[in-house]
PDB file of N, CA and C in Angstrom:
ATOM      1  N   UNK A   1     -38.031 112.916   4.852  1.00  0.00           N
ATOM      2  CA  UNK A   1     -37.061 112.038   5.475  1.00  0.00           C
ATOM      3  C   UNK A   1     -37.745 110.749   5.862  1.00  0.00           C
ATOM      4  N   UNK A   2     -37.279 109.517   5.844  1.00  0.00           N
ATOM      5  CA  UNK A   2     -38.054 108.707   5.796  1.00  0.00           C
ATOM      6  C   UNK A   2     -37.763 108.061   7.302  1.00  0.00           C
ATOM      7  N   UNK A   3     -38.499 107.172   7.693  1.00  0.00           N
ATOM      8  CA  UNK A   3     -38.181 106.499   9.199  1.00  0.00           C
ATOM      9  C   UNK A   3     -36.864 105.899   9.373  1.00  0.00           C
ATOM     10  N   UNK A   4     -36.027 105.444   8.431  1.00  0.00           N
ATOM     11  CA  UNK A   4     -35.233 104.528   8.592  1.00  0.00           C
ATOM     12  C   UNK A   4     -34.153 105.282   8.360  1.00  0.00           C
ATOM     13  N   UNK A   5     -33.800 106.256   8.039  1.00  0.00           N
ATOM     14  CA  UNK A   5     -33.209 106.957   7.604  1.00  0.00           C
ATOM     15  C   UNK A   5     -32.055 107.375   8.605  1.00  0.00           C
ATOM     16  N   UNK A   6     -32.049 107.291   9.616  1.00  0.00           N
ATOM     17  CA  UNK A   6     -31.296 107.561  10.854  1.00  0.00           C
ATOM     18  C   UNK A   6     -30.471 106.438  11.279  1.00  0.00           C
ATOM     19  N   UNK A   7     -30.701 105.309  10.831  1.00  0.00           N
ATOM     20  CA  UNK A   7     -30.514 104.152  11.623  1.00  0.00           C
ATOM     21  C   UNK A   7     -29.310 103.880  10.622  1.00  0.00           C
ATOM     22  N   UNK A   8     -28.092 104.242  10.947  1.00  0.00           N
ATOM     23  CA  UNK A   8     -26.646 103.815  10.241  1.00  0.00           C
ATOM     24  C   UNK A   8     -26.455 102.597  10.190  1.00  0.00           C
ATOM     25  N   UNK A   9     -27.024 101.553  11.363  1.00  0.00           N
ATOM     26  CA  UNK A   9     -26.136 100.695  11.310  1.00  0.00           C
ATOM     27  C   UNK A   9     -26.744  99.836  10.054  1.00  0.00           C
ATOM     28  N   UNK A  10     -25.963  98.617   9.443  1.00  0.00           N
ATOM     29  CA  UNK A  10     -26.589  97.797   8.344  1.00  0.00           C
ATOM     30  C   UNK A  10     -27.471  96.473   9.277  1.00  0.00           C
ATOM     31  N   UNK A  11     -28.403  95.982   8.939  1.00  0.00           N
ATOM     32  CA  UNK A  11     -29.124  95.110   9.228  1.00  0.00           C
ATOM     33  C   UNK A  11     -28.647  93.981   8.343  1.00  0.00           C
ATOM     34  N   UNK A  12     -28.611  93.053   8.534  1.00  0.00           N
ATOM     35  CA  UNK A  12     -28.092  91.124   8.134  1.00  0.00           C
ATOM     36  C   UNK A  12     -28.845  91.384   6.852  1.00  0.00           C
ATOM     37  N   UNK A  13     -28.509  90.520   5.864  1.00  0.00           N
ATOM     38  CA  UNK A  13     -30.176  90.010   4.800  1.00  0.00           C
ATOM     39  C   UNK A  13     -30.415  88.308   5.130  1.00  0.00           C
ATOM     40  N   UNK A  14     -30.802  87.817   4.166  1.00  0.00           N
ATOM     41  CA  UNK A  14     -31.390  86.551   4.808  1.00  0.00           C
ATOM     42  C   UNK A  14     -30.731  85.721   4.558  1.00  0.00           C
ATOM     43  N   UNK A  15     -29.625  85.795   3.362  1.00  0.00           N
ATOM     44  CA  UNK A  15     -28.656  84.734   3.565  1.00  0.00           C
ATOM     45  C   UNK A  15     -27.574  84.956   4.654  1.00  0.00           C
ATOM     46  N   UNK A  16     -27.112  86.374   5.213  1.00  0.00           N
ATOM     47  CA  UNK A  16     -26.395  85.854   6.341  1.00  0.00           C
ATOM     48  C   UNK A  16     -27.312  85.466   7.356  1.00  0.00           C
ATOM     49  N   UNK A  17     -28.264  85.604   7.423  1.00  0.00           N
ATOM     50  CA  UNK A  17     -29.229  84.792   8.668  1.00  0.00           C
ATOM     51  C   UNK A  17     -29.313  83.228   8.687  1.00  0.00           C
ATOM     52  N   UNK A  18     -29.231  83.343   6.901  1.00  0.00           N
ATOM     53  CA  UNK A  18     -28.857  81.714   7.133  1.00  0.00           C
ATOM     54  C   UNK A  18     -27.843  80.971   7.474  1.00  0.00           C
ATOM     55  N   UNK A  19     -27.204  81.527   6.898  1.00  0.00           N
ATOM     56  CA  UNK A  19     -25.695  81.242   7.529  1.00  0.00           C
ATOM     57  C   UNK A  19     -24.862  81.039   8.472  1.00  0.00           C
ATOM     58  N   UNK A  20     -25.673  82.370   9.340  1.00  0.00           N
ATOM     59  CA  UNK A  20     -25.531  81.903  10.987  1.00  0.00           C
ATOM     60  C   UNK A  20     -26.157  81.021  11.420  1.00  0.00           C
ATOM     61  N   UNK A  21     -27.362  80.755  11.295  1.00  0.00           N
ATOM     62  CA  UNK A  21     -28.439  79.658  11.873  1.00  0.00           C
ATOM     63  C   UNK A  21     -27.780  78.057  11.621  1.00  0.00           C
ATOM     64  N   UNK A  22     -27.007  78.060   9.667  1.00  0.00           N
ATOM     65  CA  UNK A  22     -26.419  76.692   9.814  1.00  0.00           C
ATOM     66  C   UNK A  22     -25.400  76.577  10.409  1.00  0.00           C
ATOM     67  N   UNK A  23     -24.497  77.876  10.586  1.00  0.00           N
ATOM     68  CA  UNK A  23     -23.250  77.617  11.333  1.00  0.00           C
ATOM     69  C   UNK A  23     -23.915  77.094  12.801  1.00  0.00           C
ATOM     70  N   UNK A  24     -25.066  77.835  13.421  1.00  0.00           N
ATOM     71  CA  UNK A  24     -25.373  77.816  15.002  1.00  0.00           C
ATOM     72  C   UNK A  24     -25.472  76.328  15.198  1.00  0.00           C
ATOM     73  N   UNK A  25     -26.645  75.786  14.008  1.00  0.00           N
ATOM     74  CA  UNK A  25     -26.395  74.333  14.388  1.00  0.00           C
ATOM     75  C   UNK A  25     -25.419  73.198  14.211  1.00  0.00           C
ATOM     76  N   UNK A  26     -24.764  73.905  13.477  1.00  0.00           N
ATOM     77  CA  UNK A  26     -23.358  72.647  13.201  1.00  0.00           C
ATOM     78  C   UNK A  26     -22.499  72.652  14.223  1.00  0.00           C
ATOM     79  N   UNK A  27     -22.575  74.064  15.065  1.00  0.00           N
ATOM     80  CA  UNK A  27     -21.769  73.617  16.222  1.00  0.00           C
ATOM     81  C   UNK A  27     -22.295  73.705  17.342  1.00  0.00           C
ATOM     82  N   UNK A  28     -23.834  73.525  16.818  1.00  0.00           N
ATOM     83  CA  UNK A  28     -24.812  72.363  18.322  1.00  0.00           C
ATOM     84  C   UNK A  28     -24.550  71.471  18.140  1.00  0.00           C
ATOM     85  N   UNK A  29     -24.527  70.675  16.908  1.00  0.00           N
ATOM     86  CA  UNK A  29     -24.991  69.239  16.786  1.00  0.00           C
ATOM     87  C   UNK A  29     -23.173  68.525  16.608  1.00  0.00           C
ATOM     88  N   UNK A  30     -22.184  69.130  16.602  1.00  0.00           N
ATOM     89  CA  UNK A  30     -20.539  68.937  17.059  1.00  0.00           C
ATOM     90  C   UNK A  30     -20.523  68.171  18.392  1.00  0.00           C
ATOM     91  N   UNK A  31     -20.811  69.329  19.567  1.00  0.00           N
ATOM     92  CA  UNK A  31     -20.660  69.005  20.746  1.00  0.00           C
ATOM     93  C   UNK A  31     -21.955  67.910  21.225  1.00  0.00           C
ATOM     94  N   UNK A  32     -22.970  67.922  21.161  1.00  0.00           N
ATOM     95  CA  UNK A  32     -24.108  66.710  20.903  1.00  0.00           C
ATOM     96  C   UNK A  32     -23.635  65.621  20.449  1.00  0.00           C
ATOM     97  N   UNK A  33     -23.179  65.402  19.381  1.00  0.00           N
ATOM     98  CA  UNK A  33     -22.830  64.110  19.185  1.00  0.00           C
ATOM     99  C   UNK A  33     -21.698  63.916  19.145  1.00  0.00           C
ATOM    100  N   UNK A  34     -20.481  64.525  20.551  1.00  0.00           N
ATOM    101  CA  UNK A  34     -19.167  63.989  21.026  1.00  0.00           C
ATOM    102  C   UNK A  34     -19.863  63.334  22.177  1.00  0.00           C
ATOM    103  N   UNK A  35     -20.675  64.123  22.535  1.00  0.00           N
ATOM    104  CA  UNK A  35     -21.130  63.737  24.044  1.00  0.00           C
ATOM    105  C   UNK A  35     -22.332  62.154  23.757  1.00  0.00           C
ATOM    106  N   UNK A  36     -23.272  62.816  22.664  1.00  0.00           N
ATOM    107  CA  UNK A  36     -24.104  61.348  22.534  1.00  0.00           C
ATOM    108  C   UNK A  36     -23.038  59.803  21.866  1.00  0.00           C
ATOM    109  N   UNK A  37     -21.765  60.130  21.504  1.00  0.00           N
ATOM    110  CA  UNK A  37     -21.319  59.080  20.978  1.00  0.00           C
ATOM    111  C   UNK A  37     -20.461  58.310  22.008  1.00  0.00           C
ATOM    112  N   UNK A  38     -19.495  58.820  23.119  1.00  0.00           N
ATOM    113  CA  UNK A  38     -18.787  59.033  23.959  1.00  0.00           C
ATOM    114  C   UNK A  38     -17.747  58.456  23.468  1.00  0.00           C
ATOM    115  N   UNK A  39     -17.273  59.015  21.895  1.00  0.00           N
ATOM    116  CA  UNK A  39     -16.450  58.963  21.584  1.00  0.00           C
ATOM    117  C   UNK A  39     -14.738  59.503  22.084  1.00  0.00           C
ATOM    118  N   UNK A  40     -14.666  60.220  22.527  1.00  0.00           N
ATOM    119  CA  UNK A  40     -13.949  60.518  23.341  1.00  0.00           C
ATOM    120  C   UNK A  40     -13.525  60.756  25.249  1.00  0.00           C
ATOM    121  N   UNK A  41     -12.117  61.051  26.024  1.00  0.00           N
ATOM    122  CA  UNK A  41     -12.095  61.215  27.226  1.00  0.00           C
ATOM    123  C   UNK A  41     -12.803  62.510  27.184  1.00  0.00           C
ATOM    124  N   UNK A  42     -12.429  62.519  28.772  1.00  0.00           N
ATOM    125  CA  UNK A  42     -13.348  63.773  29.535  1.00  0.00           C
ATOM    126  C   UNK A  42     -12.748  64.843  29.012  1.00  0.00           C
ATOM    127  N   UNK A  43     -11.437  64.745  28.800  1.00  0.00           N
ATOM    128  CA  UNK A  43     -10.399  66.149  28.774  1.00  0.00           C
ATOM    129  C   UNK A  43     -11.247  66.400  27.363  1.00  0.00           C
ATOM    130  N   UNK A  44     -10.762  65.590  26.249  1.00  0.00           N
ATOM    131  CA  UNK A  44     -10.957  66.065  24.620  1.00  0.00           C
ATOM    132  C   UNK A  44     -12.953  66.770  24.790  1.00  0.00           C
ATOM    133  N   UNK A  45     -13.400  66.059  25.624  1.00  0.00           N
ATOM    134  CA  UNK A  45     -14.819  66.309  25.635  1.00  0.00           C
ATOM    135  C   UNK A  45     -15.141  67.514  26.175  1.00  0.00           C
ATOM    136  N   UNK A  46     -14.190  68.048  27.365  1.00  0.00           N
ATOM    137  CA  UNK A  46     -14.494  69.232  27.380  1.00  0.00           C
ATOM    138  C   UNK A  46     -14.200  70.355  26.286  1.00  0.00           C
ATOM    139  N   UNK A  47     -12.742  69.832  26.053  1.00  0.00           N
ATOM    140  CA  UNK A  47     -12.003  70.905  25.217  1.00  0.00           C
ATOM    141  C   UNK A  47     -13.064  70.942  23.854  1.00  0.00           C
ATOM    142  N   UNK A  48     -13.552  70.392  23.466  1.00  0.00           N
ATOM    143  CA  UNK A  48     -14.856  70.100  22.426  1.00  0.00           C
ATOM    144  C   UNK A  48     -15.729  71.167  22.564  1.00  0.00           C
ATOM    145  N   UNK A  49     -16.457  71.262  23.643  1.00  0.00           N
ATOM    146  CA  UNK A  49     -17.467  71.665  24.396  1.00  0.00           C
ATOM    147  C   UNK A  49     -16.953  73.414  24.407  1.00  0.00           C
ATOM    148  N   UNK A  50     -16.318  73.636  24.792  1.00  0.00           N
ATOM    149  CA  UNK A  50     -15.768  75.040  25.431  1.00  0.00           C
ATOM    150  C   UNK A  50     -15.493  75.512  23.924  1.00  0.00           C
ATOM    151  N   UNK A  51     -14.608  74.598  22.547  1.00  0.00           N
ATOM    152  CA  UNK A  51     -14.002  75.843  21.686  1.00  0.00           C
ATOM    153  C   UNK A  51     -15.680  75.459  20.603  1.00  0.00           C
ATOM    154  N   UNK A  52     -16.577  75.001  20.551  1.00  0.00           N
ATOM    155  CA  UNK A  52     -17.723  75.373  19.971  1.00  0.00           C
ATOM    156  C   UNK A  52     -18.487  76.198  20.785  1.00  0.00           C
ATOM    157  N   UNK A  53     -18.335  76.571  21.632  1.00  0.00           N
ATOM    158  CA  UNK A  53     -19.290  77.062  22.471  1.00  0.00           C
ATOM    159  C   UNK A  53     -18.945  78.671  22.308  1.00  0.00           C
ATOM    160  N   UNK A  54     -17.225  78.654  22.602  1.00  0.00           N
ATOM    161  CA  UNK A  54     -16.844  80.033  22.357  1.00  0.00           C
ATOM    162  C   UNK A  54     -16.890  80.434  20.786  1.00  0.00           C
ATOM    163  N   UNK A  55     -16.797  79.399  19.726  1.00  0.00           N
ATOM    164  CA  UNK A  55     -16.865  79.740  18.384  1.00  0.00           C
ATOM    165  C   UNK A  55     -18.497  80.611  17.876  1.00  0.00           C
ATOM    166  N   UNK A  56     -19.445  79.599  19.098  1.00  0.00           N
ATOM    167  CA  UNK A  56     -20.589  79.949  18.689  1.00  0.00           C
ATOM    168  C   UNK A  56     -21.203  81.193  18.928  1.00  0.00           C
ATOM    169  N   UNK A  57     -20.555  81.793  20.149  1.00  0.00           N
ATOM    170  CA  UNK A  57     -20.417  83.018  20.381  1.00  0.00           C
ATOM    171  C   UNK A  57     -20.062  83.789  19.804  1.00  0.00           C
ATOM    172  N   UNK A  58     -18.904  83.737  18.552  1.00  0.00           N
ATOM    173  CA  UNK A  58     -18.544  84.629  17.761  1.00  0.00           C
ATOM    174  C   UNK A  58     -19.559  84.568  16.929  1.00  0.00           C
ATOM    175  N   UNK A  59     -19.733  83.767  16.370  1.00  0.00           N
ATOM    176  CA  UNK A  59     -21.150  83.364  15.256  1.00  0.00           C
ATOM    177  C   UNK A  59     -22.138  84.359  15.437  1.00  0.00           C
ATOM    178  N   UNK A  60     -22.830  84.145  16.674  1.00  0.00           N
ATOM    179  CA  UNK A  60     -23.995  84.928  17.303  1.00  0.00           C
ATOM    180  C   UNK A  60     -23.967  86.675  17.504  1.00  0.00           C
ATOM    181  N   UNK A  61     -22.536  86.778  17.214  1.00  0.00           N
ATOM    182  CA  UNK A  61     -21.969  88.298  17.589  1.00  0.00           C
ATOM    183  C   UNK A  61     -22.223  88.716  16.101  1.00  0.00           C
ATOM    184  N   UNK A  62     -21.422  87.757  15.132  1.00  0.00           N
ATOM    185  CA  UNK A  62     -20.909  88.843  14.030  1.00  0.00           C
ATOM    186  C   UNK A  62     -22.773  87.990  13.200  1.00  0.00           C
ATOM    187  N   UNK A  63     -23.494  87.010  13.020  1.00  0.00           N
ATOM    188  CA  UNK A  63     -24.614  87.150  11.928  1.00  0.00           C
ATOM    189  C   UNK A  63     -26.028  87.626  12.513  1.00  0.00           C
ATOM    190  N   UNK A  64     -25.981  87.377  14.237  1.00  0.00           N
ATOM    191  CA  UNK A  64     -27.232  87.970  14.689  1.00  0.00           C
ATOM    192  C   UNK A  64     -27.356  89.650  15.569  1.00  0.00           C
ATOM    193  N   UNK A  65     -26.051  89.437  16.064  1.00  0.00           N
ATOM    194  CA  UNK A  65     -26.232  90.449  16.771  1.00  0.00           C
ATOM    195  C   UNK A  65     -25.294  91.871  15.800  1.00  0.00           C
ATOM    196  N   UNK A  66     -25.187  91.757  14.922  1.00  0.00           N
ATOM    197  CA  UNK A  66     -24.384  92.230  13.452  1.00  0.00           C
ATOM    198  C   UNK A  66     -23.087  93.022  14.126  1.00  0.00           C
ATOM    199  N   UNK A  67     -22.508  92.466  14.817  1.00  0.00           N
ATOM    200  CA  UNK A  67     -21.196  93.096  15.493  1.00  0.00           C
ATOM    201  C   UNK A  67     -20.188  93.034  14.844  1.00  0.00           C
ATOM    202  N   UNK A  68     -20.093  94.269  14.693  1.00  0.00           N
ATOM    203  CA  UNK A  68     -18.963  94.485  13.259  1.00  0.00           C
ATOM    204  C   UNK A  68     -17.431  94.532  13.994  1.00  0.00           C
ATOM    205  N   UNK A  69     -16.134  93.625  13.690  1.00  0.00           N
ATOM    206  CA  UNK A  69     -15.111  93.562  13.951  1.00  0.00           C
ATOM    207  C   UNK A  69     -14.524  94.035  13.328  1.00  0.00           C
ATOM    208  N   UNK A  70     -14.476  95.214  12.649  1.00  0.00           N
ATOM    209  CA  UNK A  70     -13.421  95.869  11.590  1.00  0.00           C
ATOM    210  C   UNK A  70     -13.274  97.163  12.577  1.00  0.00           C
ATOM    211  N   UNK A  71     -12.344  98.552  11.772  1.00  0.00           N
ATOM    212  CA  UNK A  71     -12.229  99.152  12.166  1.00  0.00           C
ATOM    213  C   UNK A  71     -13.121  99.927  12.532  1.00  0.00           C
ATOM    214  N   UNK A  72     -14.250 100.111  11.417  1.00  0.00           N
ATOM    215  CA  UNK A  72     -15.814 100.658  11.072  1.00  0.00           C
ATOM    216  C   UNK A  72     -16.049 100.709  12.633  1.00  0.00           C
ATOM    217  N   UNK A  73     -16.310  99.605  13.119  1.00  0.00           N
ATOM    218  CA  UNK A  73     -17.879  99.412  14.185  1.00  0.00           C
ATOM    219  C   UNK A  73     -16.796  99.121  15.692  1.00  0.00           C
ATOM    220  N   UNK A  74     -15.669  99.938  15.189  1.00  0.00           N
ATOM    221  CA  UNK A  74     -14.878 100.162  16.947  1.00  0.00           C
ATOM    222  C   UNK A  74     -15.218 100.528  17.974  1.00  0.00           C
ATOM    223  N   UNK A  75     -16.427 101.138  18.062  1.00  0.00           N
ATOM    224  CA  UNK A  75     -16.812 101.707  19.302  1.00  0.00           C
ATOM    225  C   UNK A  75     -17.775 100.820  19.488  1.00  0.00           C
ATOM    226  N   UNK A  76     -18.434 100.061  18.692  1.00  0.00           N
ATOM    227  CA  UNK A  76     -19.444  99.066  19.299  1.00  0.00           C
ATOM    228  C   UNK A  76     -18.979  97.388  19.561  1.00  0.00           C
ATOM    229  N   UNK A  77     -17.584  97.360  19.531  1.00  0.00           N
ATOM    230  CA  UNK A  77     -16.762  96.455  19.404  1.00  0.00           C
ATOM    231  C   UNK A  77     -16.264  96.186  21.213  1.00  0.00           C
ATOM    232  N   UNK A  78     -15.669  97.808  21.481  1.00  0.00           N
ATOM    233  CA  UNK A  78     -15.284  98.414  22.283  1.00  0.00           C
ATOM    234  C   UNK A  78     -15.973  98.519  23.498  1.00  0.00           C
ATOM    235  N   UNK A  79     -17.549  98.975  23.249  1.00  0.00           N
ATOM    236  CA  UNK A  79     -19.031  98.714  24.361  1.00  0.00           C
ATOM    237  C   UNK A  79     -19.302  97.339  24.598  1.00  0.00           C
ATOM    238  N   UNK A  80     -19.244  96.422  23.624  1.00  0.00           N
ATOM    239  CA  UNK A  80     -19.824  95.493  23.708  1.00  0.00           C
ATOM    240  C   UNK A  80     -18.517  94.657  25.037  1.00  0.00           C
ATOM    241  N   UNK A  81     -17.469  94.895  24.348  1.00  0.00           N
ATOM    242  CA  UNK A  81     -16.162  93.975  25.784  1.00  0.00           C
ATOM    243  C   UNK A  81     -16.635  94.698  26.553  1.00  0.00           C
ATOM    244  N   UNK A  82     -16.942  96.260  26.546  1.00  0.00           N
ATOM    245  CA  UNK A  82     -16.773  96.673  28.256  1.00  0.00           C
ATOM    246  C   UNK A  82     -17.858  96.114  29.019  1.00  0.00           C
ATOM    247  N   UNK A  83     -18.565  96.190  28.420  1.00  0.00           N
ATOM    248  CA  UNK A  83     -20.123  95.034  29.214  1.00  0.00           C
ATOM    249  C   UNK A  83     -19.959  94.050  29.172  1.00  0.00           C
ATOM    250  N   UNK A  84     -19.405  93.295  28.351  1.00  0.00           N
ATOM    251  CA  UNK A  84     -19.042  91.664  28.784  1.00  0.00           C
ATOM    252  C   UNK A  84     -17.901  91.540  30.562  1.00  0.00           C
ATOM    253  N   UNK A  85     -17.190  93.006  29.977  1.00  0.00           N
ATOM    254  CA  UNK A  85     -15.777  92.450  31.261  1.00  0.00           C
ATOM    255  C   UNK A  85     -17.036  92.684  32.896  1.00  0.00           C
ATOM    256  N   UNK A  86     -17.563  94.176  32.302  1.00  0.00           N
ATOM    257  CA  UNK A  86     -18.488  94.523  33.728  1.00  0.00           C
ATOM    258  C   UNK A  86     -19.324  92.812  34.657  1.00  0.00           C
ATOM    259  N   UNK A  87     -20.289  92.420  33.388  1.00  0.00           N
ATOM    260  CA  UNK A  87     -20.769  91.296  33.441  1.00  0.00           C
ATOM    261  C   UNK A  87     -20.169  90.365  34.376  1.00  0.00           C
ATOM    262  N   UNK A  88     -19.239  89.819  33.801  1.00  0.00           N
ATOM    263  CA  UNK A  88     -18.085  88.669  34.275  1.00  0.00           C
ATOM    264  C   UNK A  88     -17.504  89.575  35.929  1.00  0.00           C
ATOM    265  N   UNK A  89     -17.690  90.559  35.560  1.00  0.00           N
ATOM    266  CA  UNK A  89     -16.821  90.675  37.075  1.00  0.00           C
ATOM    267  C   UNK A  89     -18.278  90.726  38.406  1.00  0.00           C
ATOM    268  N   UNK A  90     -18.991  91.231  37.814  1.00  0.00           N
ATOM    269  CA  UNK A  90     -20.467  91.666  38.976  1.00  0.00           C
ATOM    270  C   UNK A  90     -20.603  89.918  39.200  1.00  0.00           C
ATOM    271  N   UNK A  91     -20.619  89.155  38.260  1.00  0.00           N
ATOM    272  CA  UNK A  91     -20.965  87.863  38.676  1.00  0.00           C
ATOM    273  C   UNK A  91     -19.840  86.970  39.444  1.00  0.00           C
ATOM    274  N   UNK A  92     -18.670  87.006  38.780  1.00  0.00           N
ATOM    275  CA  UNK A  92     -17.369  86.577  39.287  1.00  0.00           C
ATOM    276  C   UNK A  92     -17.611  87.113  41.010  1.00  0.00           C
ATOM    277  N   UNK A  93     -17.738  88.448  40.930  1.00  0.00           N
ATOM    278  CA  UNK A  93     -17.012  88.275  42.343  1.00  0.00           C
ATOM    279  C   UNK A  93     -18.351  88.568  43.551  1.00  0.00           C
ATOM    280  N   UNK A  94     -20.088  88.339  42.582  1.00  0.00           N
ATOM    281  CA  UNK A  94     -21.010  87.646  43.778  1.00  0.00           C
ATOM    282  C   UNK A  94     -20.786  86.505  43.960  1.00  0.00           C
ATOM    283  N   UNK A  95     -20.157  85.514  43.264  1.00  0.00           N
ATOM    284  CA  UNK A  95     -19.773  84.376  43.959  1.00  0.00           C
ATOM    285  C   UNK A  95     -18.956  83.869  44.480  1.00  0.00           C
ATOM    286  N   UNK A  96     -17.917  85.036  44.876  1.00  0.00           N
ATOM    287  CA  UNK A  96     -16.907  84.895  45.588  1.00  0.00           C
ATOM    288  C   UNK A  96     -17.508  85.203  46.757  1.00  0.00           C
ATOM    289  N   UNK A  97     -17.980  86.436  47.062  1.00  0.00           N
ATOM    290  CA  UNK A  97     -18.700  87.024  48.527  1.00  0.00           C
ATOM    291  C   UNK A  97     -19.501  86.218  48.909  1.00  0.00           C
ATOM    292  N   UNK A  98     -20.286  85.482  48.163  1.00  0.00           N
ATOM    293  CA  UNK A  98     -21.179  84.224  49.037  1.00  0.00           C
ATOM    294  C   UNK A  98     -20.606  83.194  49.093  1.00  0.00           C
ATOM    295  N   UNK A  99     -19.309  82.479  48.540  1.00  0.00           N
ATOM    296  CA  UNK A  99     -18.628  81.637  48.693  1.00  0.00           C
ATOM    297  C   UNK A  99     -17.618  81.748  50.204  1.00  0.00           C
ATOM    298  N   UNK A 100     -17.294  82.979  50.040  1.00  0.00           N
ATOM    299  CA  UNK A 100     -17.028  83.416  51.332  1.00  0.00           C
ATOM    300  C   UNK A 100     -17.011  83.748  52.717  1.00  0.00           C
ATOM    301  N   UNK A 101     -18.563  84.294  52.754  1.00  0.00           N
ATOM    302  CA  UNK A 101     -19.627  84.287  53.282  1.00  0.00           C
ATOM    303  C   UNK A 101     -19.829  82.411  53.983  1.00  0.00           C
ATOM    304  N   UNK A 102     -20.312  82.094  53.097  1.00  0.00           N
ATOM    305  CA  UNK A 102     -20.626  80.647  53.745  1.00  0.00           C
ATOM    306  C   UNK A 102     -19.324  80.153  54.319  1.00  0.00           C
ATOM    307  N   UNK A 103     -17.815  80.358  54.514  1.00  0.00           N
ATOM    308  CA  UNK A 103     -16.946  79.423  54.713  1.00  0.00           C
ATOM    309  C   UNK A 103     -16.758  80.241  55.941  1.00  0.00           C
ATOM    310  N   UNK A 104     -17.322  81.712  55.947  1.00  0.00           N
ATOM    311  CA  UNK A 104     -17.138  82.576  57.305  1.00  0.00           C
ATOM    312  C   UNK A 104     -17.982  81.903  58.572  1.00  0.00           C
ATOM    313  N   UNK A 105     -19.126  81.438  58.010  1.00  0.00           N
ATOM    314  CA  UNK A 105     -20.255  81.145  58.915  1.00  0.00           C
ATOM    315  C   UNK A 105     -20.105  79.547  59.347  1.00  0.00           C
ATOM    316  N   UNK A 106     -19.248  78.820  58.518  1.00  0.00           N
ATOM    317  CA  UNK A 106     -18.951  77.838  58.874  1.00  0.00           C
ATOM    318  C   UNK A 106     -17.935  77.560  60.293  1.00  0.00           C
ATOM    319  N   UNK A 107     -17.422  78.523  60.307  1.00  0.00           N
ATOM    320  CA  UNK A 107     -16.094  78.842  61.265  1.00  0.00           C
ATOM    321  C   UNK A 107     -16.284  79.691  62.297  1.00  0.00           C
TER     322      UNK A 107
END
């Protein structure tokens, strides 16, 4: 039996590595040069900013971190939100309690 032999999941090859890497930088160098050109308002500049940022996140999910969105890789689809929601909430709501906190002590 050989070492690798256990390990179901598929590993990237090197053209999707590339692929992600040019996608990663095309939507670095998007939001970089809205902001280095100041071609646009604040609003369009954010809205810029936020849907490459969240695009790039998908990027990073499905060519580096090989997160499979089909039916296949549902349970690691499934782990991966439940740790994102856990994440977002442990942080979300320490900064509510110290936001809180300080407006208690103010008063």
């Amino acid at each position: 039996m050989s070492q690798h032999d256990h390990d179901a999941h598929s590993h990237g090859s090197v053209s999707s590595y590339v692929v992600g890497f040019v996608l990663s930088v095309i939507l670095t160098v998007i939001p970089f040069w809205a902001v280095m050109t100041s071609a646009f308002d604040r609003a369009t500049l954010f809205a810029i900013i936020v849907v490459t940022a969240v695009v790039q996140i998908v990027v990073h999910l499905k060519y580096f971190l090989h997160l499979n969105f089909t039916k296949e890789g549902k349970i690691d689809t499934l782990s991966f939100i439940f740790t994102a929601i856990v994440i977002v909430m442990v942080v979300a709501l320490s900064i509510w309690i110290i936001y809180e906190s300080v407006l208690m002590m103010m008063y």
